[in-house]
Protein backbone atom coordinates (compact mmCIF):
# COMPACT_ATOMS: atom_id res chain seq x y z
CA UNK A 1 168.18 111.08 58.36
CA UNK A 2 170.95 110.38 55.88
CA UNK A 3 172.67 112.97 54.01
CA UNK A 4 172.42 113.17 50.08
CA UNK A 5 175.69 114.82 50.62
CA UNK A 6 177.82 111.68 51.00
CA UNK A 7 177.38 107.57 50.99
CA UNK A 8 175.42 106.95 53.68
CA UNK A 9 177.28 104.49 56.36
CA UNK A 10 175.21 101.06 57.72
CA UNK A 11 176.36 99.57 60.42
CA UNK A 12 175.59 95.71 59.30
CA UNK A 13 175.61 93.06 62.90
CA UNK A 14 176.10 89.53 61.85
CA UNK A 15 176.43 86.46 63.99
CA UNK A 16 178.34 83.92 62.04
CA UNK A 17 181.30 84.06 60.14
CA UNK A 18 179.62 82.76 56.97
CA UNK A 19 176.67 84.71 57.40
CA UNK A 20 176.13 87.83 55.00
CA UNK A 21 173.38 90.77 54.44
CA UNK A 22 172.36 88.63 51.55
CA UNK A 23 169.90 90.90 48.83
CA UNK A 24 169.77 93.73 52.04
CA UNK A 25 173.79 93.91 51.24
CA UNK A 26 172.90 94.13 47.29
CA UNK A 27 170.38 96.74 48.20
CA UNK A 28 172.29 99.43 49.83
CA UNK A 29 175.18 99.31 47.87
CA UNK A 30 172.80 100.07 45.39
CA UNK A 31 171.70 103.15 46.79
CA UNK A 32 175.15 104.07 47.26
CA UNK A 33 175.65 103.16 50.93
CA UNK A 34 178.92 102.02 52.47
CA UNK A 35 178.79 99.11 54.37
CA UNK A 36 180.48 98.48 58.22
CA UNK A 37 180.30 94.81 59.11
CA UNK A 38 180.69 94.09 62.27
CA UNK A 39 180.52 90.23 64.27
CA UNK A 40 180.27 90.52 67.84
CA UNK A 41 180.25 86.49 68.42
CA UNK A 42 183.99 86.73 66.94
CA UNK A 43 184.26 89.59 69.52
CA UNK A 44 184.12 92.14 66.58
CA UNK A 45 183.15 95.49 69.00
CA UNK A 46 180.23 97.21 68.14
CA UNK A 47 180.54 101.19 68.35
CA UNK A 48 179.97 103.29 71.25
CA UNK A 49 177.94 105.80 69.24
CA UNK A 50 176.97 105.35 66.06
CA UNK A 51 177.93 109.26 65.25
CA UNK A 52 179.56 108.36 62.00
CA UNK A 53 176.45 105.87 61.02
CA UNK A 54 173.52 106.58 59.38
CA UNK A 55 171.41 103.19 60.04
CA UNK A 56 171.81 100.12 61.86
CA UNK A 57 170.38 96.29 60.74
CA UNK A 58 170.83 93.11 62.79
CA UNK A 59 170.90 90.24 61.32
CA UNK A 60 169.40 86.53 62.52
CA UNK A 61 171.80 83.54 63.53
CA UNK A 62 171.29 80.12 65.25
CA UNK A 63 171.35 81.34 68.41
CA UNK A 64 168.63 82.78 70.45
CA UNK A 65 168.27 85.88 72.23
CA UNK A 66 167.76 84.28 75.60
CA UNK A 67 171.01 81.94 75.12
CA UNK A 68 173.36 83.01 78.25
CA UNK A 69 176.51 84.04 75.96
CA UNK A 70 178.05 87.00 77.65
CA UNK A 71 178.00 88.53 73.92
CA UNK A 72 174.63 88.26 73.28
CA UNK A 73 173.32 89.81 76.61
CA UNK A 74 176.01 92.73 75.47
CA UNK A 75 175.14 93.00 72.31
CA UNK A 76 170.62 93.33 73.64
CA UNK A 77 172.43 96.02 75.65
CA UNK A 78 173.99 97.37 73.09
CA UNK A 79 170.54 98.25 71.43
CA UNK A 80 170.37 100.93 73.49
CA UNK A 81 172.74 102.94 71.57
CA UNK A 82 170.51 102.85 68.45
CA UNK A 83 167.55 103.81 70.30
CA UNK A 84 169.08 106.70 72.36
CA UNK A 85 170.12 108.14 68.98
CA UNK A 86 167.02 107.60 67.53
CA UNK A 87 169.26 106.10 64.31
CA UNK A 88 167.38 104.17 61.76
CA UNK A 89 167.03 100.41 62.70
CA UNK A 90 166.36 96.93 61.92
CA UNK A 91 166.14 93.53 63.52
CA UNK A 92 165.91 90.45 61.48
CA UNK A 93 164.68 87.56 63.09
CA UNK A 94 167.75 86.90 65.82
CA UNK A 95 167.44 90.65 65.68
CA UNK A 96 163.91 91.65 66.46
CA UNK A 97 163.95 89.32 69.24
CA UNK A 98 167.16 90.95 70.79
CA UNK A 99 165.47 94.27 70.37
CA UNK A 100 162.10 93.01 72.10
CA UNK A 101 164.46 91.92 74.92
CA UNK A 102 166.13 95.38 75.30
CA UNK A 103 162.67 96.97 75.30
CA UNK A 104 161.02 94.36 78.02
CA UNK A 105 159.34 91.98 76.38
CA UNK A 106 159.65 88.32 76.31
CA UNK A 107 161.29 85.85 73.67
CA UNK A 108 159.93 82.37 73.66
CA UNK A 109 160.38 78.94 72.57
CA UNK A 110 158.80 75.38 72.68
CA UNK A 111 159.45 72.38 74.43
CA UNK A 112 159.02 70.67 71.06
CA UNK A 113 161.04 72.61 68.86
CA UNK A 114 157.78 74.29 66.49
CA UNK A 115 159.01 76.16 64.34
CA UNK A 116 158.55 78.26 61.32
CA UNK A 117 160.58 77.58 58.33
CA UNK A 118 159.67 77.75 54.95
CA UNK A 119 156.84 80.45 53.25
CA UNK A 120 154.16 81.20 55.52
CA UNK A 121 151.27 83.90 55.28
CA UNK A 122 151.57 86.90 57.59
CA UNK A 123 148.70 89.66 57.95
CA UNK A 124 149.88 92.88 57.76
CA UNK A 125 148.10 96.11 59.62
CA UNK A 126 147.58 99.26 57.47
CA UNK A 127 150.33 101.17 59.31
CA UNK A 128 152.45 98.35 57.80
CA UNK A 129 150.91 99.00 54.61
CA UNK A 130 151.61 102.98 54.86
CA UNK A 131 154.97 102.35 55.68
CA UNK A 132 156.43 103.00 52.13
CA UNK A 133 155.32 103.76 48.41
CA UNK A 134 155.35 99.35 48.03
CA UNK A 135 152.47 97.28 50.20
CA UNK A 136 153.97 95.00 52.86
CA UNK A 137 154.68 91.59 51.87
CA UNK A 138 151.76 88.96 52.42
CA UNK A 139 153.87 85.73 52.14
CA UNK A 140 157.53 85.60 53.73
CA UNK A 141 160.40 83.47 53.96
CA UNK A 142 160.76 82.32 57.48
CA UNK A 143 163.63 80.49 59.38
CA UNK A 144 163.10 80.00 63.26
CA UNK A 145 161.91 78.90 66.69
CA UNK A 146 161.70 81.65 68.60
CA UNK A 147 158.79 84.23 68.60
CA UNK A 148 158.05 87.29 70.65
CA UNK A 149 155.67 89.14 72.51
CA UNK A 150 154.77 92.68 71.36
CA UNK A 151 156.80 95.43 73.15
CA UNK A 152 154.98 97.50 75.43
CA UNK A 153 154.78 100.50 73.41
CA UNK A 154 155.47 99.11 69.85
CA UNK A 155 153.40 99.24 67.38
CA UNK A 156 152.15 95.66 65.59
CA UNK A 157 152.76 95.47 62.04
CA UNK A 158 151.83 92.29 60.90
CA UNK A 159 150.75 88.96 62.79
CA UNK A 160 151.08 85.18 61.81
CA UNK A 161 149.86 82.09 62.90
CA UNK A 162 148.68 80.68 66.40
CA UNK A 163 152.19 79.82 67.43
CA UNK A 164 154.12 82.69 66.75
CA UNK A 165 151.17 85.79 66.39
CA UNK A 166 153.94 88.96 66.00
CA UNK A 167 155.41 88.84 62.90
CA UNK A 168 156.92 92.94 62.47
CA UNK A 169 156.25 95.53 64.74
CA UNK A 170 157.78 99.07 64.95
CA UNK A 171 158.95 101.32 68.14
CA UNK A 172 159.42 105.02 67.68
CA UNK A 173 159.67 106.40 64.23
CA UNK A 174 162.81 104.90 63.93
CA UNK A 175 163.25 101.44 64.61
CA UNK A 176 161.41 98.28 62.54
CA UNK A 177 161.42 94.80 63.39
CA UNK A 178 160.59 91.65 61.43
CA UNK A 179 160.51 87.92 61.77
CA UNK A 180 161.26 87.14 58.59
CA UNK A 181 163.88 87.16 56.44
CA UNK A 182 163.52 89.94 53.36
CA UNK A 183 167.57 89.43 52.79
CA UNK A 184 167.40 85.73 51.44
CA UNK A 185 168.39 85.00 47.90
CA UNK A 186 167.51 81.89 46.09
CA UNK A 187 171.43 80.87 46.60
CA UNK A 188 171.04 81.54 50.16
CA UNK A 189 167.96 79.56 50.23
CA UNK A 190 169.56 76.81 48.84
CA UNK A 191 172.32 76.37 50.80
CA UNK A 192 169.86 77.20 54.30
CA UNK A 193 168.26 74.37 53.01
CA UNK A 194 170.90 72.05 52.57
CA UNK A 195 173.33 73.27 55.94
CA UNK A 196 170.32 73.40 57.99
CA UNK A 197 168.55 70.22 56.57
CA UNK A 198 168.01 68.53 60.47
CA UNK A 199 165.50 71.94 61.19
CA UNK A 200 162.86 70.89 58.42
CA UNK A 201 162.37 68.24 60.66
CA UNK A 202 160.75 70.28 63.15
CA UNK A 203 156.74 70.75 63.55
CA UNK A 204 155.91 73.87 61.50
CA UNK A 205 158.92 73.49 59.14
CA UNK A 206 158.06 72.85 55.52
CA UNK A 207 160.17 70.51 53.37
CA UNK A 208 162.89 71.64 50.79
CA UNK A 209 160.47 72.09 47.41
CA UNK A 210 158.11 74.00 49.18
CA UNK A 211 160.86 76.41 50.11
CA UNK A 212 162.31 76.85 46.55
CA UNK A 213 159.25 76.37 44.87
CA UNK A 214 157.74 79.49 47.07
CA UNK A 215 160.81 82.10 46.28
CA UNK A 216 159.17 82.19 42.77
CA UNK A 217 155.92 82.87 43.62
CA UNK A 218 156.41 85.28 46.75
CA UNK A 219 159.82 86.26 45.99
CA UNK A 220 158.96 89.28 44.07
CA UNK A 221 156.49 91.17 46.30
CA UNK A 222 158.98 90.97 48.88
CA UNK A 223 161.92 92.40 46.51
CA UNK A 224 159.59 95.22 45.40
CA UNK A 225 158.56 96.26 48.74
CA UNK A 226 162.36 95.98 50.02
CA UNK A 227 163.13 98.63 47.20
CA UNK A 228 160.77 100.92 48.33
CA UNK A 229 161.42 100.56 51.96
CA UNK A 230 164.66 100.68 52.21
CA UNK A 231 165.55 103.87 51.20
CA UNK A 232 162.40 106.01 53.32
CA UNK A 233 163.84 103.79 56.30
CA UNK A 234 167.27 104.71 56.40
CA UNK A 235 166.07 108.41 55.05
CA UNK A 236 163.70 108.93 57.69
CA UNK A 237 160.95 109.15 55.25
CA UNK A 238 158.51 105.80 56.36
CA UNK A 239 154.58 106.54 56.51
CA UNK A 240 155.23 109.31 54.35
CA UNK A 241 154.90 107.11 51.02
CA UNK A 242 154.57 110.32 48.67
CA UNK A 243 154.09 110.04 45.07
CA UNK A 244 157.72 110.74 43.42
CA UNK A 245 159.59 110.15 46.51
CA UNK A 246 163.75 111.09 46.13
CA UNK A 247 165.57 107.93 46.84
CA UNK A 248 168.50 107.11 47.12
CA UNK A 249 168.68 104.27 44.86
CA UNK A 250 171.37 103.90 42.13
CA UNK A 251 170.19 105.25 38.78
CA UNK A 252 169.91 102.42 37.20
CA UNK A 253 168.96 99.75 39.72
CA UNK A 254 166.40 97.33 38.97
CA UNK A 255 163.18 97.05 40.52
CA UNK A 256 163.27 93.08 40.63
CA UNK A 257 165.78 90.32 41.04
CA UNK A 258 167.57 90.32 37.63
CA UNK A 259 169.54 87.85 36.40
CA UNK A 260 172.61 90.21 36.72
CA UNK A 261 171.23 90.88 40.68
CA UNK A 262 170.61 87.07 41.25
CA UNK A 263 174.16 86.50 39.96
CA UNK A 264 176.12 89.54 41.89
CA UNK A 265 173.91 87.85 45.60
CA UNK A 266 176.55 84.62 44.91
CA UNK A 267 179.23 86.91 46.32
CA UNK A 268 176.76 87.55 49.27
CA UNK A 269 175.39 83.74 49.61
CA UNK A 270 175.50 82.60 53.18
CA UNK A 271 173.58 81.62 55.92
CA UNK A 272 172.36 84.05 59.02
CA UNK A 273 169.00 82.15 59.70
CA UNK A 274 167.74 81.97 63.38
């Protein structure tokens, strides 16, 4: 549980050198966290304890979590380290799949490249729905190939479509895991859209308007319920959703995407997708 004594410290695991936390970044910083950015596919190490951390996320990539890189099969043993320590944790996309590897379960892919890019309906559970004061998201922003199977022991959040049916699950009180991608910004969008253009050529993948069309009429659920998640996450406070909670949150920070927050994400605008 972080202390209200000092900035909490994230420990933030990217895969590209472009990539960024994106509105996750703009989040924390606005609840007064210090961020530690770390790139283990540039053979940044990641720590041996995470002592001086108070939370970990993982980010997503273009790379999958069965690829045989000798840093990505260190970095799904790495997510041990987390889980000993029972630290706060997320995986995003890339990221829940590594962490469904370290706990057993298999990652998967098809022979045709389906996919799941672009906004696409999830069902959540009502432990998802208990997880903060905000109800989880119903629509989400979705950029990959892989799926996984539920960990033994994990408990299912939310599930999707026929092709990929476990969309967030959660292992221990601790540690959360979600296929989609909460961090993106309309910038990031954008340029995903643009870098990444061959992908919405895929079966499943939706073409660019649908994409930028959808941030305005899902983006803001998603925003709200990052606000309220974050902070009982990385305070050790989720299922707890009481009425008043103490956050961390910055005084003054908004509870949607302002124009001011929209404009501060271009120093964050990048690409992490899976």
């Amino acid at each position: 549980m972080a202390s209200l004594a000092r900035r909490p410290v994230v420990l933030i695991v990217l895969h590209q050198a472009h990539s960024t936390p994106g509105r996750v970044g703009l989040a924390l910083k606005a609840m007064g966290a210090r961020l530690d950015i770390r790139r283990p596919s540039l053979d940044e190490p990641l720590p041996k304890t995470l002592s001086e951390h108070d939370g970990v996320i993982v980010f997503g990539g273009p790379m999958g979590a069965n690829d045989p890189a000798d840093w990505i099969r260190r970095e799904i043993d790495w997510f041990a380290v987390p889980l000993a320590e029972r630290k706060p944790l997320i995986g995003i996309c890339l990221g829940a799949q590594m962490l469904a590897r370290q706990l057993g379960a298999r990652v998967f892919s098809y022979e045709d490249k389906r996919s799941e890019i672009g906004y696409f309906p999830i069902r959540p559970t009502a432990a998802a729905d208990r997880l903060c004061a905000e109800r989880f998201p119903r629509c989400v922003y979705q950029w990959h190939s892989d799926g996984f199977d539920l960990p033994s022991g994990a408990e299912l959040l939310a599930t999707g479509g026929e092709d990929f049916p476990n969309q967030a699950y959660r292992y221990g009180a601790h540690a959360v895991a979600l296929q989609f991608h909460p961090e993106v910004t309309y910038h990031m969008m954008c340029k995903w859209t643009l870098r990444g253009a061959e992908r919405l050529t895929r079966p499943g993948a939706q073409q660019r308007p649908g994409h930028l069309g959808g941030w305005f009429q899902h983006d803001g659920q998603v925003a709200a319920w990052l606000e309220s998640f974050l902070p009982a996450w990385l305070e050790g406070r989720l299922g707890e959703k009481a009425v008043g909670e103490v956050r961390l949150v910055a005084e003054n920070a908004p509870a949607r995407p302002s124009a001011r927050a929209l404009g501060e994400a271009e120093a964050f605008a990048g690409s992490s997708a899976a």
